[in-house]
PDB file of N, CA and C in Angstrom:
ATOM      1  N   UNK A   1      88.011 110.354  92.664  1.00  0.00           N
ATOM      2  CA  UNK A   1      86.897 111.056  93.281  1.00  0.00           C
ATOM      3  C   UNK A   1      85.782 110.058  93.604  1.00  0.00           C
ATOM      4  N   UNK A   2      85.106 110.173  94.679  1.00  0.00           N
ATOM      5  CA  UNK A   2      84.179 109.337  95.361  1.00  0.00           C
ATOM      6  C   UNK A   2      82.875 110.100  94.428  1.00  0.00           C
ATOM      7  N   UNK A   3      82.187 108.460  93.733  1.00  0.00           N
ATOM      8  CA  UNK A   3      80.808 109.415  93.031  1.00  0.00           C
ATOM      9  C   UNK A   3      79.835 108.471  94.166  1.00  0.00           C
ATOM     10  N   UNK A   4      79.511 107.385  95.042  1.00  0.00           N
ATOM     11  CA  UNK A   4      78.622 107.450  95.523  1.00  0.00           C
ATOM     12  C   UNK A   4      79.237 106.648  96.792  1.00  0.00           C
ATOM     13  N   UNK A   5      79.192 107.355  98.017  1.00  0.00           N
ATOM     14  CA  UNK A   5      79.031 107.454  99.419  1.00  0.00           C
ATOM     15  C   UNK A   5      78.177 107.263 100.583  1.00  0.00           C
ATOM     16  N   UNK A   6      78.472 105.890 100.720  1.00  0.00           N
ATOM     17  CA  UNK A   6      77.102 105.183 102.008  1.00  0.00           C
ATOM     18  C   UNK A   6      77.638 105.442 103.206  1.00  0.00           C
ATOM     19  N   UNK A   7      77.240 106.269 104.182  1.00  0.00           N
ATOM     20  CA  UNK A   7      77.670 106.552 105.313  1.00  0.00           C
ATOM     21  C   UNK A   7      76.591 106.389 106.282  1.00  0.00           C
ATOM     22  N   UNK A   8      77.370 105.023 107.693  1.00  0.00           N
ATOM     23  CA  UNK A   8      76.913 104.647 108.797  1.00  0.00           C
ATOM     24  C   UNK A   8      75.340 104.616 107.778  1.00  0.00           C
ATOM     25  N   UNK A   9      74.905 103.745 107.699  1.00  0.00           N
ATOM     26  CA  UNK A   9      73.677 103.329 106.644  1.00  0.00           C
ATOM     27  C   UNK A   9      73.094 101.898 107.426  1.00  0.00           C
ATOM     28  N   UNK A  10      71.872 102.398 107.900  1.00  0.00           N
ATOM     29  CA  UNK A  10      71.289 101.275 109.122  1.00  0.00           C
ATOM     30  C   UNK A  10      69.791 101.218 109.084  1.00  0.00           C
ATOM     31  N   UNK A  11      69.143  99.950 108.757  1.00  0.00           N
ATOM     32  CA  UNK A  11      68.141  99.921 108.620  1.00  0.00           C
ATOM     33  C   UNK A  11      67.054  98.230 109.527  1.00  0.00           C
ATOM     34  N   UNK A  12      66.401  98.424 110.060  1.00  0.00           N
ATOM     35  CA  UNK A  12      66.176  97.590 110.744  1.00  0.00           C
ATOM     36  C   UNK A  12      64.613  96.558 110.526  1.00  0.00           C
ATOM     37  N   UNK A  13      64.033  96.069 110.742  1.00  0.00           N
ATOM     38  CA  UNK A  13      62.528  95.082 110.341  1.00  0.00           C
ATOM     39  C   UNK A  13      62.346  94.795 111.976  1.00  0.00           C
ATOM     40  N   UNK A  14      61.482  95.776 112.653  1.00  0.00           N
ATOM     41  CA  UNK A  14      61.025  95.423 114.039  1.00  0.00           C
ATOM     42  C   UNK A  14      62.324  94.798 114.837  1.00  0.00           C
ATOM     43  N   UNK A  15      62.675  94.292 115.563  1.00  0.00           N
ATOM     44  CA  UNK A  15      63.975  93.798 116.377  1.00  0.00           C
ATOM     45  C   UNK A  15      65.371  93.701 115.361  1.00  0.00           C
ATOM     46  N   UNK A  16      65.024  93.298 113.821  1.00  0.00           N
ATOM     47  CA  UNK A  16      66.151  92.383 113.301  1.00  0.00           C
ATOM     48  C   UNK A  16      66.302  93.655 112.486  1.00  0.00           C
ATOM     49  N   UNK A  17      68.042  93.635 113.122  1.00  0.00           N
ATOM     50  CA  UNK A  17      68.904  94.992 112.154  1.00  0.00           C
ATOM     51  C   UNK A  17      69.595  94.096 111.254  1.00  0.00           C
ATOM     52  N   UNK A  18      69.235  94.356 109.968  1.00  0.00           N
ATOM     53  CA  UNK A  18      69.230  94.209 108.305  1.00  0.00           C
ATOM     54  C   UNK A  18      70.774  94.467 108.196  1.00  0.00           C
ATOM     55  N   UNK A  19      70.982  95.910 108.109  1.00  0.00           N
ATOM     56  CA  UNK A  19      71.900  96.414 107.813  1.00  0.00           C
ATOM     57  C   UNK A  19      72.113  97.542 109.352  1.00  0.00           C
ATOM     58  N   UNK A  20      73.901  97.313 109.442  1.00  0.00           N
ATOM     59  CA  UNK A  20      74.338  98.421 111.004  1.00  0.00           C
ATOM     60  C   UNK A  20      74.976  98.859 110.880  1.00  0.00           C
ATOM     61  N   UNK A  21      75.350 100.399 110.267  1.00  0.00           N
ATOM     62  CA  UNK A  21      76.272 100.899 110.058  1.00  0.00           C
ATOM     63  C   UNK A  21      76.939 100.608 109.082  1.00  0.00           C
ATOM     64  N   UNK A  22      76.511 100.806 107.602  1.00  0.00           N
ATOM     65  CA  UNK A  22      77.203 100.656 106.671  1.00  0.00           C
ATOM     66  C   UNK A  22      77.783 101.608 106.103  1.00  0.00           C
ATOM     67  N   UNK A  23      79.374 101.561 105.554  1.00  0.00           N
ATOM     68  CA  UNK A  23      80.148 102.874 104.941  1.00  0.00           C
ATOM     69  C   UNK A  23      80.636 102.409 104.139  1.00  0.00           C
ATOM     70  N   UNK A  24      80.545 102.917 102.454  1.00  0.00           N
ATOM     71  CA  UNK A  24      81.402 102.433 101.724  1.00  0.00           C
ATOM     72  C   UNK A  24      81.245 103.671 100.693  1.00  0.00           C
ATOM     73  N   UNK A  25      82.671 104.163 100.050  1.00  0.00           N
ATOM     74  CA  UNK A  25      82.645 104.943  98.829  1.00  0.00           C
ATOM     75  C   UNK A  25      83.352 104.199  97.577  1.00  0.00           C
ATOM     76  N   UNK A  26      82.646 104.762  96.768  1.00  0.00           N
ATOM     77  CA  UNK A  26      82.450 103.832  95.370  1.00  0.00           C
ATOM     78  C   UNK A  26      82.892 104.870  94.421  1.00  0.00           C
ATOM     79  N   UNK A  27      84.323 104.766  93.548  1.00  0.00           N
ATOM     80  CA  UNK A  27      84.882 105.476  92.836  1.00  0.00           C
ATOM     81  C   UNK A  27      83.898 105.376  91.187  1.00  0.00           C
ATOM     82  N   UNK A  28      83.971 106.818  90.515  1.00  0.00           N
ATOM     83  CA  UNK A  28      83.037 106.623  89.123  1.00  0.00           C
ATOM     84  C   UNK A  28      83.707 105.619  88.567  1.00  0.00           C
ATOM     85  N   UNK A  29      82.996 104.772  87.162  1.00  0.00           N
ATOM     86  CA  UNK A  29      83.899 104.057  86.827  1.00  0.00           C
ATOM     87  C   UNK A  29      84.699 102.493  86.997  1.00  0.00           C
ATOM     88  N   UNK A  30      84.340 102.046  88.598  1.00  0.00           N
ATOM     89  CA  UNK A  30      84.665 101.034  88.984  1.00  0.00           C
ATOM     90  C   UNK A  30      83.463 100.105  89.445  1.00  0.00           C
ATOM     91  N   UNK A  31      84.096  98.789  89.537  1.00  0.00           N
ATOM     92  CA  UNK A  31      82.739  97.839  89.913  1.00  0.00           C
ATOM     93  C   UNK A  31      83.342  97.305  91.257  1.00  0.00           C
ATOM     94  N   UNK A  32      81.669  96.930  92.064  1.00  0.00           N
ATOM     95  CA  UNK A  32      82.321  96.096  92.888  1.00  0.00           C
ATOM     96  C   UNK A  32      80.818  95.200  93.297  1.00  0.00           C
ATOM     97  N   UNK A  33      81.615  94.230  94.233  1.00  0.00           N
ATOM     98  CA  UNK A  33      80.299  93.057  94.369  1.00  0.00           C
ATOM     99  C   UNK A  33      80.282  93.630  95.956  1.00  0.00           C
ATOM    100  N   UNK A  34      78.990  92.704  96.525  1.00  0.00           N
ATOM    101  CA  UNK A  34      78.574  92.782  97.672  1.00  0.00           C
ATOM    102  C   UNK A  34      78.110  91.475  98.188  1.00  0.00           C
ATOM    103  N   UNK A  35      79.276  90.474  98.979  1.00  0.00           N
ATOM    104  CA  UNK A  35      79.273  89.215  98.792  1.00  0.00           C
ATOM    105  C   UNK A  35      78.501  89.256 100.582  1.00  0.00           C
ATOM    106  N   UNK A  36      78.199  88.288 100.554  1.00  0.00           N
ATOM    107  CA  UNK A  36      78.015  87.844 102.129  1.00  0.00           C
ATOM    108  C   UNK A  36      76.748  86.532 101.755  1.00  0.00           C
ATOM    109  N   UNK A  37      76.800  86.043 103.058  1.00  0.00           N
ATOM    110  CA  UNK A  37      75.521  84.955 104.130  1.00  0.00           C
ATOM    111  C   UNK A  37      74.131  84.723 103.408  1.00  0.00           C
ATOM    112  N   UNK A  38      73.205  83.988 103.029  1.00  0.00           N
ATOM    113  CA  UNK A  38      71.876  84.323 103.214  1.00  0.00           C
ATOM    114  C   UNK A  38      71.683  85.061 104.689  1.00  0.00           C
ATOM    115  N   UNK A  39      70.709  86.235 104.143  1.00  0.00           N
ATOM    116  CA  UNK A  39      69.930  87.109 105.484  1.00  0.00           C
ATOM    117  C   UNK A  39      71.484  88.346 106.300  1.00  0.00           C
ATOM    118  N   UNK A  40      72.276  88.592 105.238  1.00  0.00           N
ATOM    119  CA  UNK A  40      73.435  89.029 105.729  1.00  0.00           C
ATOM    120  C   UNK A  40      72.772  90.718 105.328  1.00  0.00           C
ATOM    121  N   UNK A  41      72.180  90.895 104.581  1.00  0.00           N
ATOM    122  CA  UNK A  41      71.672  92.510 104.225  1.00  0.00           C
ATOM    123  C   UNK A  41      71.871  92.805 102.630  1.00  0.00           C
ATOM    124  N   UNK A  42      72.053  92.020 102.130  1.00  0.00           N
ATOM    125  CA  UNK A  42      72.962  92.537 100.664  1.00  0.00           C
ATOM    126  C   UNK A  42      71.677  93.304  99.924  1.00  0.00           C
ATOM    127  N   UNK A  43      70.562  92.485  99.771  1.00  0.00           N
ATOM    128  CA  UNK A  43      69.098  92.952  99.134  1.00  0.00           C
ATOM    129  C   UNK A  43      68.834  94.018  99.869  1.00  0.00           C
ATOM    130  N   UNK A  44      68.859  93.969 101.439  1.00  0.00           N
ATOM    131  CA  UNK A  44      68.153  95.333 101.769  1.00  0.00           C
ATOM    132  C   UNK A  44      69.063  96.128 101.527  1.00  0.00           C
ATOM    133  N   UNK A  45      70.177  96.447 101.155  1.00  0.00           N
ATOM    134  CA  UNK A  45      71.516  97.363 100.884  1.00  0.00           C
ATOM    135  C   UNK A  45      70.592  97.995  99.389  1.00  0.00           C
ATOM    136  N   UNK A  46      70.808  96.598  98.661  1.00  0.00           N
ATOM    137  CA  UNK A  46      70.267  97.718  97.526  1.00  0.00           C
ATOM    138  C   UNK A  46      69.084  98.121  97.119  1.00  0.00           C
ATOM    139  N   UNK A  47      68.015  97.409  97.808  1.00  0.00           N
ATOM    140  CA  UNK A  47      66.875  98.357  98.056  1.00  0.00           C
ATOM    141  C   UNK A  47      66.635  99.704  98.358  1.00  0.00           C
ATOM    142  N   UNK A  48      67.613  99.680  99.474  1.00  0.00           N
ATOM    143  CA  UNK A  48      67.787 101.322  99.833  1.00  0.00           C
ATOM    144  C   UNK A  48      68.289 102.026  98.527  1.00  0.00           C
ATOM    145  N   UNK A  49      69.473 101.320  97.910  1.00  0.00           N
ATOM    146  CA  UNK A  49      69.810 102.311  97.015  1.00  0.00           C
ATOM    147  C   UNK A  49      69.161 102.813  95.933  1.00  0.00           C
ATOM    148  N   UNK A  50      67.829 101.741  95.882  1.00  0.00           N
ATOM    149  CA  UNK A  50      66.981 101.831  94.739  1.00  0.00           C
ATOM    150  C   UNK A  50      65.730 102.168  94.874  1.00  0.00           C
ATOM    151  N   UNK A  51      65.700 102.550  96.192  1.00  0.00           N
ATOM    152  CA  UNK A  51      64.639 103.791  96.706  1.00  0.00           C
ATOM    153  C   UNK A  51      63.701 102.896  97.358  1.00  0.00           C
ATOM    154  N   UNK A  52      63.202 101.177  97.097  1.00  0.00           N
ATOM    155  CA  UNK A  52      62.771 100.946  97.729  1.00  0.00           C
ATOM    156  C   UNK A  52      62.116 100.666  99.247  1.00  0.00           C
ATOM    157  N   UNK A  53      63.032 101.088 100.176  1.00  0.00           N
ATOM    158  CA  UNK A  53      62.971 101.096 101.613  1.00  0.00           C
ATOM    159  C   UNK A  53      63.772 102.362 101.759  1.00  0.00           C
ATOM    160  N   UNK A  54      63.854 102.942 102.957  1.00  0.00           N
ATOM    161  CA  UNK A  54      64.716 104.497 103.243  1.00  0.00           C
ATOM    162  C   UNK A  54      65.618 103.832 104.665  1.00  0.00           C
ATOM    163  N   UNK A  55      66.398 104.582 104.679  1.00  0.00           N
ATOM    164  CA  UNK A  55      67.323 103.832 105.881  1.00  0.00           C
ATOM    165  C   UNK A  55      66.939 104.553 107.131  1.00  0.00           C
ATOM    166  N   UNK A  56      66.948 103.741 108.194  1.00  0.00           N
ATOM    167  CA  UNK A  56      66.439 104.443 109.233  1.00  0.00           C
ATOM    168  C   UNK A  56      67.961 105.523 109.925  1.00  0.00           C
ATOM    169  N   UNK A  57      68.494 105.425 109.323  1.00  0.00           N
ATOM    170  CA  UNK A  57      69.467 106.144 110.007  1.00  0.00           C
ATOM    171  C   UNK A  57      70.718 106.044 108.673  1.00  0.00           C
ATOM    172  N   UNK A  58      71.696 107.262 108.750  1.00  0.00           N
ATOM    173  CA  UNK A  58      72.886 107.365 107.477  1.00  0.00           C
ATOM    174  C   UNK A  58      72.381 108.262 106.675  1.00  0.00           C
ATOM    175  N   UNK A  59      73.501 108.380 105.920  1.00  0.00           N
ATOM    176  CA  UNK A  59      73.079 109.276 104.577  1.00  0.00           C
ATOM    177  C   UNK A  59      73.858 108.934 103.480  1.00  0.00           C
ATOM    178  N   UNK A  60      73.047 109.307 102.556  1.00  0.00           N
ATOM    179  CA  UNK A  60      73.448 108.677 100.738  1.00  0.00           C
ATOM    180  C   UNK A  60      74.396 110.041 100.548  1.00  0.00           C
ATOM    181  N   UNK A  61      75.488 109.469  99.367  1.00  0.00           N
ATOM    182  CA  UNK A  61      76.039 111.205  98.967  1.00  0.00           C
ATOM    183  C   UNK A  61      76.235 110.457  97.646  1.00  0.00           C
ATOM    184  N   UNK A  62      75.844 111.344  96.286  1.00  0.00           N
ATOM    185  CA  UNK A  62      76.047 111.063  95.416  1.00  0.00           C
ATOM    186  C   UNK A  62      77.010 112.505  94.900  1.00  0.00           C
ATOM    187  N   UNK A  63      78.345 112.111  94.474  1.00  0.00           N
ATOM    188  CA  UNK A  63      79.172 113.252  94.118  1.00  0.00           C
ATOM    189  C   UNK A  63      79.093 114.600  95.316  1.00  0.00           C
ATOM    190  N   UNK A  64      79.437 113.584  96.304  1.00  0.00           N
ATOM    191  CA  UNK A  64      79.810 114.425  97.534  1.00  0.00           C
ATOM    192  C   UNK A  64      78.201 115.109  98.066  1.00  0.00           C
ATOM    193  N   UNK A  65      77.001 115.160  97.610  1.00  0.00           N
ATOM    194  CA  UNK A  65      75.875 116.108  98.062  1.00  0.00           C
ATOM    195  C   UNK A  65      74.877 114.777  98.712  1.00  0.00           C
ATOM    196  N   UNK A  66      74.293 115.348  99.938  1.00  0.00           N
ATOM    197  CA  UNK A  66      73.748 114.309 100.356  1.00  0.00           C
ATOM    198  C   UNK A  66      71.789 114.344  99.466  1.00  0.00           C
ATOM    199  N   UNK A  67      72.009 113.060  99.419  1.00  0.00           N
ATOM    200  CA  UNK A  67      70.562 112.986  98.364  1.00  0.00           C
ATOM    201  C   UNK A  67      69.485 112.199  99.308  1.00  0.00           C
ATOM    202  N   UNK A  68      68.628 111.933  98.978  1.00  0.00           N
ATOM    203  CA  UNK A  68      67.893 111.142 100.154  1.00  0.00           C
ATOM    204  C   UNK A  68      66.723 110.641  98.549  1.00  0.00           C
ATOM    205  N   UNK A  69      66.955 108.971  98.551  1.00  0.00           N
ATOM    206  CA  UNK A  69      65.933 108.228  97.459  1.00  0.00           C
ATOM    207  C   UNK A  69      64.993 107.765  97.912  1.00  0.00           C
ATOM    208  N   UNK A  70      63.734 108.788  97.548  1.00  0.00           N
ATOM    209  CA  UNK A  70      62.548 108.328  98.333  1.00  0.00           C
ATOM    210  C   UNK A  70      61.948 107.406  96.983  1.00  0.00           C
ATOM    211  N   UNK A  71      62.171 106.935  96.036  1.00  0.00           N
ATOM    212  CA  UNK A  71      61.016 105.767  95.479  1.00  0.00           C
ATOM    213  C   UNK A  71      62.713 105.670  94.532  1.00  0.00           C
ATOM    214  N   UNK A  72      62.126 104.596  93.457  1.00  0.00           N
ATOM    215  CA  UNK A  72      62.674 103.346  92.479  1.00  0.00           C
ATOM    216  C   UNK A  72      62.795 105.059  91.262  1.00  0.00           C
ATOM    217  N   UNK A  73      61.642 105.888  91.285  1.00  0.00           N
ATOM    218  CA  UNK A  73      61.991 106.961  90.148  1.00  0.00           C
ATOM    219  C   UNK A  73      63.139 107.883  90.782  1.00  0.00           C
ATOM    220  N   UNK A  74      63.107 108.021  91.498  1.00  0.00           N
ATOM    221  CA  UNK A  74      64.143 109.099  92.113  1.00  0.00           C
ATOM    222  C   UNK A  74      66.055 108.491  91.616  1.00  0.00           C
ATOM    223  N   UNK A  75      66.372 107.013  92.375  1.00  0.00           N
ATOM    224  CA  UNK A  75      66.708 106.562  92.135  1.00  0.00           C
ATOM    225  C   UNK A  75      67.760 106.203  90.247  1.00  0.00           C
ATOM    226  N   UNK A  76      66.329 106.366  89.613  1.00  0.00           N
ATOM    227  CA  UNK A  76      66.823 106.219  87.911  1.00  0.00           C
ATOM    228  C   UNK A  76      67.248 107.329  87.526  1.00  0.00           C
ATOM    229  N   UNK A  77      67.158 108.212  87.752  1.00  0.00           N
ATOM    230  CA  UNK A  77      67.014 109.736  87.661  1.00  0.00           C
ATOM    231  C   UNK A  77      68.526 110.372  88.458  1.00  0.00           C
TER     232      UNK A  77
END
């Protein structure tokens, strides 16, 4: 079962798109890394997930329901 679901997840800084369309589901239970480039998106990836920035476009699903992390408390919670 998919417990957290990044779908088409796109976030941009004036001209420069960060992150374009990101999709990935993440089974409970398992680990995974998020390798890439300096300036490839990895920080702004998990910023979003950690409420710090909101994505300009996509949606979060945690256990299939779409959630939307507006701050770092929402996030812990």
């Amino acid at each position: 079962m998919t417990y957290l679901h990044l779908k088409n997840i796109t976030k941009s800084f004036g001209n420069f798109c960060a992150n374009d369309n990101i999709s990935i589901s993440i089974a409970a239970g398992t680990v995974h890394a998020i390798l890439g480039e300096n300036g490839a998106g990895k920080t702004t990836l998990m910023n979003i997930l950690s409420g710090l920035y909101q994505p300009d476009s996509g949606q979060i699903y945690l256990e299939d329901k779409p959630i939307k992390i507006s701050s770092p408390g929402v996030a812990i919670n």
